[in-house]
C-alpha atoms as a PDB file:
ATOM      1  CA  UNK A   1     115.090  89.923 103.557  1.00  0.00           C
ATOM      2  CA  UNK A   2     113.827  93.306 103.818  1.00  0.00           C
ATOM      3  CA  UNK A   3     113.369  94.274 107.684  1.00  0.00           C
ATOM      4  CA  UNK A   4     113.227  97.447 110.177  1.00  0.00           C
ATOM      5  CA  UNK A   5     113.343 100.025 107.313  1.00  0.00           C
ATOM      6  CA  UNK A   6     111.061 102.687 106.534  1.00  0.00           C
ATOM      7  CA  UNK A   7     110.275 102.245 103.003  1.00  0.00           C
ATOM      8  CA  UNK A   8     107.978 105.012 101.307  1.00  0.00           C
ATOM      9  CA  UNK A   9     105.713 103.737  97.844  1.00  0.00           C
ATOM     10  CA  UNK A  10     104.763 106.272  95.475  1.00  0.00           C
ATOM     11  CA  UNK A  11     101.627 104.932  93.949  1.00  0.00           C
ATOM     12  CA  UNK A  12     101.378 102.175  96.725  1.00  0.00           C
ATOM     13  CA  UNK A  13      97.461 102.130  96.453  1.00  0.00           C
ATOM     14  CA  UNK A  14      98.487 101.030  92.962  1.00  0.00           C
ATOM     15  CA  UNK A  15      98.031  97.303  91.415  1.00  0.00           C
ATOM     16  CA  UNK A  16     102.079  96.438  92.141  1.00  0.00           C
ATOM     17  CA  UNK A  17     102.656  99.063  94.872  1.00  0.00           C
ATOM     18  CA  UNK A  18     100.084  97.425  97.049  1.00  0.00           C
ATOM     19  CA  UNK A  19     101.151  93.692  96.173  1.00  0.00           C
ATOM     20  CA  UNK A  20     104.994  95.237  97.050  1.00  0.00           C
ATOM     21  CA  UNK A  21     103.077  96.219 100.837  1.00  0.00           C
ATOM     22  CA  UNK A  22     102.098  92.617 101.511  1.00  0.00           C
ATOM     23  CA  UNK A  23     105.404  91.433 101.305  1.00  0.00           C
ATOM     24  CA  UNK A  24     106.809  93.707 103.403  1.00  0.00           C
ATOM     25  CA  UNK A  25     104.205  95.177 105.679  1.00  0.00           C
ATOM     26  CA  UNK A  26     104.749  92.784 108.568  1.00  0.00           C
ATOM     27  CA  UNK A  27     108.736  93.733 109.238  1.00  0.00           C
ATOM     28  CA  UNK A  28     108.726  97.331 108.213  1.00  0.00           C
ATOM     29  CA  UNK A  29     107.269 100.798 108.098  1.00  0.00           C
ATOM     30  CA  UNK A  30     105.822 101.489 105.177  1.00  0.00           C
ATOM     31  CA  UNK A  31     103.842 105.229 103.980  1.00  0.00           C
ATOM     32  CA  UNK A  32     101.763 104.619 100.818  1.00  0.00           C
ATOM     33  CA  UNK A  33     101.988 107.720  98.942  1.00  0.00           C
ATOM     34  CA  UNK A  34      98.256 108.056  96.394  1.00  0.00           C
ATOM     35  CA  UNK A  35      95.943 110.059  95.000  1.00  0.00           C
ATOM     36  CA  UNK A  36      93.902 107.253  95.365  1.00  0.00           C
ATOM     37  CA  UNK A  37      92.798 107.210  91.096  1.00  0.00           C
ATOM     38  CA  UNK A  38      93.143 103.601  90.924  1.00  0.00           C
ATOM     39  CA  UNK A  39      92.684 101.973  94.530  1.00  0.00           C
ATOM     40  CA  UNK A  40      93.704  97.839  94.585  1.00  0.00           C
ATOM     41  CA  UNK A  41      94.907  98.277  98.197  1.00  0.00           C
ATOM     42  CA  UNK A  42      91.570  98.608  99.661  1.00  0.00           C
ATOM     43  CA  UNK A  43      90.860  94.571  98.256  1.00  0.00           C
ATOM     44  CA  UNK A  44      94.475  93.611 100.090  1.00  0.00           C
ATOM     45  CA  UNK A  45      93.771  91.773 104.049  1.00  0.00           C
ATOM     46  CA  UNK A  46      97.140  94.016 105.110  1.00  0.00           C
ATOM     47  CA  UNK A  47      94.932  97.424 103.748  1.00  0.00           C
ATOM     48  CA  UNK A  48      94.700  98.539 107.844  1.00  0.00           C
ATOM     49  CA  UNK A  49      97.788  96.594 109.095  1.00  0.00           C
ATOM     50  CA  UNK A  50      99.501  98.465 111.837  1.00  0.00           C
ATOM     51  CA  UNK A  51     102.842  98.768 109.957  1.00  0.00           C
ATOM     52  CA  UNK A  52     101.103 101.136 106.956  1.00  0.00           C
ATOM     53  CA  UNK A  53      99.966 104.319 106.535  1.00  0.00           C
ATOM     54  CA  UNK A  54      98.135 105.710 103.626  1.00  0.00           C
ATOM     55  CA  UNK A  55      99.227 109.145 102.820  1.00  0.00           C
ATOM     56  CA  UNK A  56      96.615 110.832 100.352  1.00  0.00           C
ATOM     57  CA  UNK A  57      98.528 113.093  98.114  1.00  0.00           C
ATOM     58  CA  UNK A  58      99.977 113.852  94.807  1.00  0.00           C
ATOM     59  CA  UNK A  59     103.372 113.515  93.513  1.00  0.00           C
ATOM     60  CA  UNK A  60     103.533 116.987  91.885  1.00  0.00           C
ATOM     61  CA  UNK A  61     103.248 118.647  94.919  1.00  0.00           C
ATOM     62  CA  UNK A  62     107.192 118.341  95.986  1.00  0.00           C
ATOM     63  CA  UNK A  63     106.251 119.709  99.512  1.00  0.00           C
ATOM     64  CA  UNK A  64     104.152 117.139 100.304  1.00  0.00           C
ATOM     65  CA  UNK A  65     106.017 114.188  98.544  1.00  0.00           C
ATOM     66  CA  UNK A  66     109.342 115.633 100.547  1.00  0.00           C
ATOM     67  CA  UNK A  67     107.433 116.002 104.001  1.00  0.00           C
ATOM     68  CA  UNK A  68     105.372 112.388 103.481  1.00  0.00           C
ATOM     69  CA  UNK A  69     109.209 110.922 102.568  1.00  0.00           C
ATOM     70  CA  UNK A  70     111.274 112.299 105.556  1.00  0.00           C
ATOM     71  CA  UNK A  71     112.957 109.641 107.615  1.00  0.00           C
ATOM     72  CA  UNK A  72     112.574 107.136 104.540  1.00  0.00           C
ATOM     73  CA  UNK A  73     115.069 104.165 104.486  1.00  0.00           C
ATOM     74  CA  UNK A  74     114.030 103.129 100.822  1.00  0.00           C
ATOM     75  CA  UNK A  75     111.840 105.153  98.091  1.00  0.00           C
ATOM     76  CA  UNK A  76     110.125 103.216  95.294  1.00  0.00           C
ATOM     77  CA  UNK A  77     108.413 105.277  92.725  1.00  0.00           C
ATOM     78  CA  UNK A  78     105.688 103.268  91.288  1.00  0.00           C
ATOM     79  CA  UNK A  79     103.173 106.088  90.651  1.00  0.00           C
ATOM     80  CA  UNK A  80     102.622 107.084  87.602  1.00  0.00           C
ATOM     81  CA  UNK A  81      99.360 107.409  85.196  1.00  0.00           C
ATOM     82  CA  UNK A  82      99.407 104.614  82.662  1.00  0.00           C
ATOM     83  CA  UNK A  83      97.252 102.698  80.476  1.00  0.00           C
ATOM     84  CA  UNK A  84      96.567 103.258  77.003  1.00  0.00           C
ATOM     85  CA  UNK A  85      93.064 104.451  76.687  1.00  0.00           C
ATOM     86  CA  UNK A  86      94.183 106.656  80.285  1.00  0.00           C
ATOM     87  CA  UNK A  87      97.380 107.957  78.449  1.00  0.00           C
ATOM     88  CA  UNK A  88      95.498 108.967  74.702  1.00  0.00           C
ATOM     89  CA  UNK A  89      93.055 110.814  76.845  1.00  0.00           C
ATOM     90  CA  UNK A  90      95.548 112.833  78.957  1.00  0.00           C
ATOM     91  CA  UNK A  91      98.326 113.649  76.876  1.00  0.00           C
ATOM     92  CA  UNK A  92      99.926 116.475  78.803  1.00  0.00           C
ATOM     93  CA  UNK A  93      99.059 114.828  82.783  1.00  0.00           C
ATOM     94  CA  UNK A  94     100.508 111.683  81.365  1.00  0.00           C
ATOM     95  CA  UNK A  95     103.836 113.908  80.781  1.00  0.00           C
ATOM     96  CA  UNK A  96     103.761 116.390  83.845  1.00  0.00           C
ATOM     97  CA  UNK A  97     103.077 113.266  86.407  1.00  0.00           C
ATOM     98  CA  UNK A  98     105.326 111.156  84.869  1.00  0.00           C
ATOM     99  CA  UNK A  99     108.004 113.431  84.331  1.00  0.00           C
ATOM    100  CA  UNK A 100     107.622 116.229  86.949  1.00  0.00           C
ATOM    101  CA  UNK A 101     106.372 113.874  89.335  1.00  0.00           C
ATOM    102  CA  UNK A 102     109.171 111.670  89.400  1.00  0.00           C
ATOM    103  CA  UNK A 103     111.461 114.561  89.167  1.00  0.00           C
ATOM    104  CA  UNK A 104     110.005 115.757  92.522  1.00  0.00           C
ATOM    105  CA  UNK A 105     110.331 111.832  94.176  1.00  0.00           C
ATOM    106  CA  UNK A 106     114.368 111.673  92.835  1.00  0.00           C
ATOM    107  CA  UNK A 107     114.611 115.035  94.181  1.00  0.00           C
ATOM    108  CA  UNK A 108     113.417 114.849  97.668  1.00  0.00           C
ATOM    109  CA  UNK A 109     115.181 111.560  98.164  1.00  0.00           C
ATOM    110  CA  UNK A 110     118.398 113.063  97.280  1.00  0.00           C
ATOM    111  CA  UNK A 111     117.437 115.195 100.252  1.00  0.00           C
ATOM    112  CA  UNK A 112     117.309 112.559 103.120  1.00  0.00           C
ATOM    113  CA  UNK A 113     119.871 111.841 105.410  1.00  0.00           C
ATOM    114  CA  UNK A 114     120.259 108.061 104.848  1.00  0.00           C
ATOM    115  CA  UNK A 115     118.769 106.559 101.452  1.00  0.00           C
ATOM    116  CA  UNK A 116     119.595 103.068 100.939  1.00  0.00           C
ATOM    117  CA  UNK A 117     118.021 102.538  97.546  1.00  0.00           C
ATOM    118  CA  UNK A 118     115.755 104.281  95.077  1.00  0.00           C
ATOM    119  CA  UNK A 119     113.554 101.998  92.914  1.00  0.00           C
ATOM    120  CA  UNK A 120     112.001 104.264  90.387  1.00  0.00           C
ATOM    121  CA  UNK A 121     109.545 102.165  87.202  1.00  0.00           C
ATOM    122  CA  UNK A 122     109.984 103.119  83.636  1.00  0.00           C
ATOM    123  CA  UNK A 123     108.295 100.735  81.274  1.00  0.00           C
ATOM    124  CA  UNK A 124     108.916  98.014  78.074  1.00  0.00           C
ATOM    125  CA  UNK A 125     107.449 100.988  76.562  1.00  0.00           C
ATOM    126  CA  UNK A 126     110.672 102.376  75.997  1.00  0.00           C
ATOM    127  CA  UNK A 127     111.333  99.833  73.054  1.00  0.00           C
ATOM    128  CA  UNK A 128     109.050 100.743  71.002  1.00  0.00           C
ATOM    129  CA  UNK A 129     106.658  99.023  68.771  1.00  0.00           C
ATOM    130  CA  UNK A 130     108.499  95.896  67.922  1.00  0.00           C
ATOM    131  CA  UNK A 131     111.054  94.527  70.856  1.00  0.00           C
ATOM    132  CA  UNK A 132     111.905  90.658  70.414  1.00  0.00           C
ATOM    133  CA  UNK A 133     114.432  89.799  72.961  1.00  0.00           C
ATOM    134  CA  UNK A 134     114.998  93.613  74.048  1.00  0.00           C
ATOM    135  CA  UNK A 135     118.243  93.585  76.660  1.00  0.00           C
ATOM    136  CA  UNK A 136     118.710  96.638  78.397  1.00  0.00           C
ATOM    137  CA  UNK A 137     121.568  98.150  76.157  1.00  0.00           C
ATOM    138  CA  UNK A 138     119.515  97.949  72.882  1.00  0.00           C
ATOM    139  CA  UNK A 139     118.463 101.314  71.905  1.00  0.00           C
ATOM    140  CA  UNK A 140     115.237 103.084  72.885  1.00  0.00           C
ATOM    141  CA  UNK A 141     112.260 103.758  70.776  1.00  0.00           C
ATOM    142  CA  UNK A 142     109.328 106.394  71.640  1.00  0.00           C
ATOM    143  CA  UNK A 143     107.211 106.416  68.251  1.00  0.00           C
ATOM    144  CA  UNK A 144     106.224 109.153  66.179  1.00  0.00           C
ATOM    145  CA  UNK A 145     105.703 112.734  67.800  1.00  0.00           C
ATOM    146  CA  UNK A 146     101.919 113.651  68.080  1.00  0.00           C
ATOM    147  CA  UNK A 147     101.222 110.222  68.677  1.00  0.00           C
ATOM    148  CA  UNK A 148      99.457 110.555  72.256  1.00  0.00           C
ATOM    149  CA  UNK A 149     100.121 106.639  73.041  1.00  0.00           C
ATOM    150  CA  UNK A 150     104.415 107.640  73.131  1.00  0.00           C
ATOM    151  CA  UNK A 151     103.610 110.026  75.288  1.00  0.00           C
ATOM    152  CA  UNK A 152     104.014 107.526  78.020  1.00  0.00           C
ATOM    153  CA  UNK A 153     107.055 105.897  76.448  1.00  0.00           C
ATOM    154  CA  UNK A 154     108.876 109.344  76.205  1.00  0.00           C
ATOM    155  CA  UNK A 155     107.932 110.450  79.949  1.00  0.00           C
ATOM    156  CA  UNK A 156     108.827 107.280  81.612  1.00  0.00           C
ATOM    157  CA  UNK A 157     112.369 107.183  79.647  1.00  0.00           C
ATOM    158  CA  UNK A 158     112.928 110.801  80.863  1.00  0.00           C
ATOM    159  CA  UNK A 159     112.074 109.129  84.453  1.00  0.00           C
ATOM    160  CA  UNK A 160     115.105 106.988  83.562  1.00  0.00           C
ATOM    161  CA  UNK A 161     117.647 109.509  82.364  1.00  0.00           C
ATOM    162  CA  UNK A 162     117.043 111.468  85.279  1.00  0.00           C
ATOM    163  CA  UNK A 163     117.080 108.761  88.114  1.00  0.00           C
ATOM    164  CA  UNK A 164     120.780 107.364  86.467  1.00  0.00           C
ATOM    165  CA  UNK A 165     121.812 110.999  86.329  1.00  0.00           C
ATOM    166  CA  UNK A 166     120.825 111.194  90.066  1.00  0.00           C
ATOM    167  CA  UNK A 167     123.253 107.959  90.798  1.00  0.00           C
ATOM    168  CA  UNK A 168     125.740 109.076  88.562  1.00  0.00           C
ATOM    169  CA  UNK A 169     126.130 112.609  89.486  1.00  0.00           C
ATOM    170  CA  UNK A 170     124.971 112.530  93.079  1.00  0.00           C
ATOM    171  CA  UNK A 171     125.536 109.237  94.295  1.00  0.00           C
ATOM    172  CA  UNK A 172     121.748 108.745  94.759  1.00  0.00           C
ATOM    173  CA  UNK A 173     121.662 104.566  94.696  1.00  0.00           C
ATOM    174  CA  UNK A 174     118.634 104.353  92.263  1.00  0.00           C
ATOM    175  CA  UNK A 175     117.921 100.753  90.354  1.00  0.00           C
ATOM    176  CA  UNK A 176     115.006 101.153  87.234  1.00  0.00           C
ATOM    177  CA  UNK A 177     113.066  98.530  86.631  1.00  0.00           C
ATOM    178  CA  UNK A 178     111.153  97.990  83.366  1.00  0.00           C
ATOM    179  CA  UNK A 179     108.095  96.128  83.643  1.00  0.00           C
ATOM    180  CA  UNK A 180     106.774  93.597  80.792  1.00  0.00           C
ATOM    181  CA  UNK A 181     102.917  93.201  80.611  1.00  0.00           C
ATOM    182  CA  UNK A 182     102.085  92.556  84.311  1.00  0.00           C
ATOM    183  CA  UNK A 183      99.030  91.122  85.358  1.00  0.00           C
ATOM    184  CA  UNK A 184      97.400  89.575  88.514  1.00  0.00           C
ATOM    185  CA  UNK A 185      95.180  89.223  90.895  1.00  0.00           C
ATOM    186  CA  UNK A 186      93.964  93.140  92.326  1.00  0.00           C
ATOM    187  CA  UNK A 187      94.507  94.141  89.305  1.00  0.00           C
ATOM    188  CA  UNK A 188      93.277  97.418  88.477  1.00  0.00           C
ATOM    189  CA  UNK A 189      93.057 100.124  85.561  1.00  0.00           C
ATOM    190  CA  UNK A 190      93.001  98.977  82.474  1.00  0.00           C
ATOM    191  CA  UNK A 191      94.787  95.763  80.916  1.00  0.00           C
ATOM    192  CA  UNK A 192      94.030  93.445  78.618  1.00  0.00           C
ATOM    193  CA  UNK A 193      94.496  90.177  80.201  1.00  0.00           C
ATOM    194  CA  UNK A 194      92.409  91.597  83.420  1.00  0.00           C
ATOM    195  CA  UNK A 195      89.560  92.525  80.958  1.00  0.00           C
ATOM    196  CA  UNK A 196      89.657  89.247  78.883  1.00  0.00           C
ATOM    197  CA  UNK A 197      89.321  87.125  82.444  1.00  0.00           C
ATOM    198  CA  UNK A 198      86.926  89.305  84.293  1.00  0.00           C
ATOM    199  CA  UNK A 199      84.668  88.781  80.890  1.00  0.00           C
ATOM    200  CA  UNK A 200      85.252  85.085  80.418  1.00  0.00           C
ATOM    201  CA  UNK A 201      83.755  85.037  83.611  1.00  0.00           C
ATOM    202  CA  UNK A 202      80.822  86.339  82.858  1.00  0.00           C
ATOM    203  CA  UNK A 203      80.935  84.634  79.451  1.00  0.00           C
ATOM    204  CA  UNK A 204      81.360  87.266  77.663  1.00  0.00           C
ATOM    205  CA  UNK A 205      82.893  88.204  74.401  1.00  0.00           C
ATOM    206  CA  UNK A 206      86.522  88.860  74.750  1.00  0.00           C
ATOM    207  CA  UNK A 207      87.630  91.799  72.645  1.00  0.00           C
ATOM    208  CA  UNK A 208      90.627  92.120  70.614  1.00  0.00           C
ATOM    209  CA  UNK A 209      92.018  95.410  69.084  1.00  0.00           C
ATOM    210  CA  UNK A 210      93.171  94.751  65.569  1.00  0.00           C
ATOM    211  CA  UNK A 211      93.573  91.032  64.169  1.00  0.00           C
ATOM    212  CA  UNK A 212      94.914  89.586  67.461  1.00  0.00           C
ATOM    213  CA  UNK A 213      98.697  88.948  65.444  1.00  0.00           C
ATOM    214  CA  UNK A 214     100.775  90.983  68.090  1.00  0.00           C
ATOM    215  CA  UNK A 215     102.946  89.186  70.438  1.00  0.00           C
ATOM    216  CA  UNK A 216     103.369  89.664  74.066  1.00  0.00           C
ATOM    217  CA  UNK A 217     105.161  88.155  76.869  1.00  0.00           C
ATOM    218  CA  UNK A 218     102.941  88.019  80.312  1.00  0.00           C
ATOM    219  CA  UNK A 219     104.580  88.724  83.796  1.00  0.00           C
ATOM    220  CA  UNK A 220     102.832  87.150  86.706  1.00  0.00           C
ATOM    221  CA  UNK A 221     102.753  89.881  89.516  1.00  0.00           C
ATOM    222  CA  UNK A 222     104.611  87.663  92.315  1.00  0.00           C
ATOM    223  CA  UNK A 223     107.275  87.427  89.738  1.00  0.00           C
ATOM    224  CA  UNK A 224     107.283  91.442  89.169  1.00  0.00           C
ATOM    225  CA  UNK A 225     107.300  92.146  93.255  1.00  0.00           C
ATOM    226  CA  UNK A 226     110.101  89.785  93.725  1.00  0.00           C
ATOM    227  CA  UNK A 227     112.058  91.520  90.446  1.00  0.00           C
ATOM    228  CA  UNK A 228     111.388  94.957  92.486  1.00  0.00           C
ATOM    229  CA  UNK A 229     112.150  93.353  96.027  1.00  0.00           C
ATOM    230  CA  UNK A 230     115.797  92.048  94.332  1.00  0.00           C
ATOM    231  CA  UNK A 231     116.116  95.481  93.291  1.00  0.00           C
ATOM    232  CA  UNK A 232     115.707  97.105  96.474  1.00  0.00           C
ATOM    233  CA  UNK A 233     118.530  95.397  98.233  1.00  0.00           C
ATOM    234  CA  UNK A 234     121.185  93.498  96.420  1.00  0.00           C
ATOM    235  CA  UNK A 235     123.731  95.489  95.908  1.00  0.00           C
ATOM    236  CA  UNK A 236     124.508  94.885  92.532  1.00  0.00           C
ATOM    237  CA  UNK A 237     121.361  96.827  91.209  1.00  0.00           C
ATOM    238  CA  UNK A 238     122.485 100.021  92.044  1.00  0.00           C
ATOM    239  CA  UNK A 239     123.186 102.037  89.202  1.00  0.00           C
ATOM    240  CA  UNK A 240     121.510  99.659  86.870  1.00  0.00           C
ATOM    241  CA  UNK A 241     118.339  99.458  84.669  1.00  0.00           C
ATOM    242  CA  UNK A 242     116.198  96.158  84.548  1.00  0.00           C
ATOM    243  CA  UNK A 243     114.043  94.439  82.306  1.00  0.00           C
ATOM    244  CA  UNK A 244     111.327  92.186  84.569  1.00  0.00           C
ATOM    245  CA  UNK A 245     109.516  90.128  82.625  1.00  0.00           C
ATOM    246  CA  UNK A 246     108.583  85.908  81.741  1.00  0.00           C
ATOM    247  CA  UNK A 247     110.217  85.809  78.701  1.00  0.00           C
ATOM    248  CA  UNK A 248     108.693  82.403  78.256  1.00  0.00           C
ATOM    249  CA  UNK A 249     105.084  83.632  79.239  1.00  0.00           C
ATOM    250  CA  UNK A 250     104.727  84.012  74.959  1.00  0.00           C
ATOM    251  CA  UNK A 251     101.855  84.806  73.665  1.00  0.00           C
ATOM    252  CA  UNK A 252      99.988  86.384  70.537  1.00  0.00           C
ATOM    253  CA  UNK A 253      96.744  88.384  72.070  1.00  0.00           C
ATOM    254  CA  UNK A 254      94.594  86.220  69.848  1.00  0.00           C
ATOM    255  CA  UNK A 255      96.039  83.017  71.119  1.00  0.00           C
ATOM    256  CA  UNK A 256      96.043  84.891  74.791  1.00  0.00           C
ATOM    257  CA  UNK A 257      92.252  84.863  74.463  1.00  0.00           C
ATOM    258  CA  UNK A 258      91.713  81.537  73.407  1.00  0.00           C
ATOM    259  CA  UNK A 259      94.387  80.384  76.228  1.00  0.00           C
ATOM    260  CA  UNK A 260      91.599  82.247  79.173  1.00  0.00           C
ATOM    261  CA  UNK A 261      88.572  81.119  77.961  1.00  0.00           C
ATOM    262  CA  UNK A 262      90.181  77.096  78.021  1.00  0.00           C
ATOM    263  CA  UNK A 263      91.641  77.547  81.087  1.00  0.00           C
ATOM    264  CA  UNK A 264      88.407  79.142  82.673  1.00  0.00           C
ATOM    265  CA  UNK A 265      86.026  76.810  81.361  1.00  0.00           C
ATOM    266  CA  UNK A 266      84.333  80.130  79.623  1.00  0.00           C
ATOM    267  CA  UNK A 267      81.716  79.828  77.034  1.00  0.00           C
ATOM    268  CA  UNK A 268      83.068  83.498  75.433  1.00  0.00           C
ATOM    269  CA  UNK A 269      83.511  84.091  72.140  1.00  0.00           C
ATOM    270  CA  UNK A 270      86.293  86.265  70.324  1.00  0.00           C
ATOM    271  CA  UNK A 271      85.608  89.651  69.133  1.00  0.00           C
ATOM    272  CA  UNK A 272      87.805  92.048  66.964  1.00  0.00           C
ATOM    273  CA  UNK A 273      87.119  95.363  67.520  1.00  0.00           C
ATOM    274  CA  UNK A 274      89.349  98.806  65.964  1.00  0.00           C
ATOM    275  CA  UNK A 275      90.637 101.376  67.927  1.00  0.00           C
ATOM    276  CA  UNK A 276      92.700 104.364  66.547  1.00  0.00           C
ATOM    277  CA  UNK A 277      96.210 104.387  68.149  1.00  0.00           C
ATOM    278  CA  UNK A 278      99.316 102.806  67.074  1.00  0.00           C
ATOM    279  CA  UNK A 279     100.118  98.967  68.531  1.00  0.00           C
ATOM    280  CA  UNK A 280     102.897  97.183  69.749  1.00  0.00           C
ATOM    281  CA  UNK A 281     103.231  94.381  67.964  1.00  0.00           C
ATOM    282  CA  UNK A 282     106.164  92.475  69.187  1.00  0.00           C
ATOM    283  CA  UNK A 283     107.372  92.808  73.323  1.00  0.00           C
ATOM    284  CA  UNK A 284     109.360  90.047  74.238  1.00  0.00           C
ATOM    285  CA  UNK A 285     112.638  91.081  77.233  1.00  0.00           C
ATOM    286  CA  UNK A 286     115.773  89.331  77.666  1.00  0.00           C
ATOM    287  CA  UNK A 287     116.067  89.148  81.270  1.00  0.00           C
ATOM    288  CA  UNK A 288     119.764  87.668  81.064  1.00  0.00           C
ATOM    289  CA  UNK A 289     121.355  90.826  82.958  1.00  0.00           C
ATOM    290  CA  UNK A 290     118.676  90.728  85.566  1.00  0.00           C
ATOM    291  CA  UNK A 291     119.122  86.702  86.061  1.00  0.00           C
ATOM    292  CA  UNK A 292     123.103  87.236  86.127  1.00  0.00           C
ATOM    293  CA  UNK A 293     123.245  90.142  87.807  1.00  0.00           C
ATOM    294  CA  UNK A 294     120.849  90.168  90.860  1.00  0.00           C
ATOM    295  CA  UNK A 295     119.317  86.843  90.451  1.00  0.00           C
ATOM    296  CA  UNK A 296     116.255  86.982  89.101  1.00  0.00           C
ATOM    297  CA  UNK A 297     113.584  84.762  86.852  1.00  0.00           C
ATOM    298  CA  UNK A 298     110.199  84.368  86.374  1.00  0.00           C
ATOM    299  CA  UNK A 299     108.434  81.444  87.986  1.00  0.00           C
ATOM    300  CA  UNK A 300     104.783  81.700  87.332  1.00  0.00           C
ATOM    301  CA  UNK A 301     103.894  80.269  84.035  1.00  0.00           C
ATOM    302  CA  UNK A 302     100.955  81.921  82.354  1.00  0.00           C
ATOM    303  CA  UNK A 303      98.204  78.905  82.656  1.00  0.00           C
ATOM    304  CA  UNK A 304      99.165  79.117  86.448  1.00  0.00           C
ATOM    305  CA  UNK A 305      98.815  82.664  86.631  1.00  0.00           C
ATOM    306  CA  UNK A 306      95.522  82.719  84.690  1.00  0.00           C
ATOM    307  CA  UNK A 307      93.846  80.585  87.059  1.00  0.00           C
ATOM    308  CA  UNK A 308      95.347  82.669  89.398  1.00  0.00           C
ATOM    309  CA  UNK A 309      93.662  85.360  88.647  1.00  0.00           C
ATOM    310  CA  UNK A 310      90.643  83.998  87.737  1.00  0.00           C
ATOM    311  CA  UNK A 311      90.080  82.636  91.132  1.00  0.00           C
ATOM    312  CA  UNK A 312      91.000  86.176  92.713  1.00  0.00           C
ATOM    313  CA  UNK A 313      88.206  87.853  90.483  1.00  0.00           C
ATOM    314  CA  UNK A 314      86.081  85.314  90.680  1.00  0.00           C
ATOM    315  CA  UNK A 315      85.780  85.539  94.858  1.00  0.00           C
ATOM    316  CA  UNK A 316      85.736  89.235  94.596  1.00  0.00           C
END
């Protein structure tokens, strides 16, 4: 257990980074480091808790980022700007955040007197558009140049590079972990199981891009903080990349659909609607190295987590 450490959360206002505070708010110091885009820690109960401070800035600016980390026991880099529609819009901020950004966070922790651990997020986006069983070793795939959606893929890989290169070369211990499909309640931003149970709902017509044939695998996000919290102190993650993901949690987004309106007694109907931007159609992680390494595996099934969820949105 994580306790009497200063931790300091890129992005903390964020979705995860704000689910991350609640666990360890009540032992530690923790600065939440925002621009305050996407804002899921004002819905948290810990959002004024005496242990947290909510530093306003942005992670290009290196002064700031190195002044709000000073004294830091453990960094984790969650920001970032993501989301499909977000990341076709703004090619080139997509790249600059995601790459300068997180240039400026490795940086400025290599600068503090004690670090204990780096935690720094790339993404399942690194695997391309089809990934069935993706370990960390198999080889990376960013899509076709020109094609706004990689631009995410490519920037968050670069994040990667750079953060090993930082362990490797200056002893900075940095862990990676690579998210699969995360969803919860406080959910923010965009995200297609949060839009499909926020409109069955309301009854509402759930809307599928394309013919609803790609394959996910869903990651409840209790089982995503405690992938990040493993990563943050067991020793065996330094150095290392993870995938953090229910690999069981299998789904096609058509059957996904149908699975949320049954399990929220919705009367919605199913929609398929066309957008222009290249898919993933298969994103399923082996999570073996993170189970035998630091211990890790999914717990919440995704029924379980739907209702979840539902409950959350529907009492807010």
């Amino acid at each position: 257990m994580i306790q009497n450490k200063k931790i300091f959360i890129t992005g903390g206002a964020g979705f995860i980074g704000s689910t991350l505070i609640g666990r360890l708010v009540e032992h530690n110091q923790i600065v939440a480091f925002d621009n305050l885009a996407r804002n899921a820690l004002q819905t948290k109960p810990w959002k004024d808790h005496k242990n947290l401070k909510l530093e306003v800035g942005d992670v290009l600016d290196y002064d700031h980022v190195a002044r709000a980390m000073a004294g830091a026991d453990i960094v984790v880099h969650c920001a970032a700007i993501a989301g499909i529609d977000t990341v076709v819009k703004n090619p080139v901020a997509t790249m600059r955040v995601n790459m300068v950004g997180s240039a400026n966070v490795l940086e400025a922790a290599s600068k503090l007197d004690s670090c204990d651990r780096v935690v720094c997020f790339s993404t399942s986006e690194v695997f391309g558009t089809n990934a069935f069983r993706s370990s960390e070793m198999d080889k990376t795939s960013i899509g076709t140049i020109g094609e706004g959606r990689w631009t995410y893929a490519v920037s968050k890989l670069a994040e990667e590079h750079l953060a090993i290169a930082y362990f490797q070369h200056q002893w900075l211990p940095v862990a990676v972990v690579r998210p699969f499909n995360v969803y919860g309640p406080g959910q923010v931003g965009e995200g297609a199981l949060r839009a499909f149970i926020q409109r069955a709902l309301k009854n509402e017509p759930l809307k599928i891009n394309g013919d609803g044939t790609q394959i996910r695998a869903w990651c409840y996000v209790d089982d995503m903080v405690r992938g990040t919290l493993l990563c943050m102190e067991h020793p065996k993650a330094v150095g290392e990349s993870f995938n953090i993901g229910n690999q069981r949690a299998v789904t096609t987004i058509y059957g996904l659909a149908n699975t949320v309106i049954r399990v929220l007694n919705s009367k919605s109907k199913i929609e398929f609607v066309y957008k222009d931007y290249a898919d993933v159609e298969l994103r399923i992680p082996n999570v073996k190295k993170a189970r035998d390494l630091i211990g890790f595996e999914a717990e919440v099934d995704l029924e379980e987590g739907i209702a979840k969820t539902g409950e959350f949105f529907r009492n807010n």
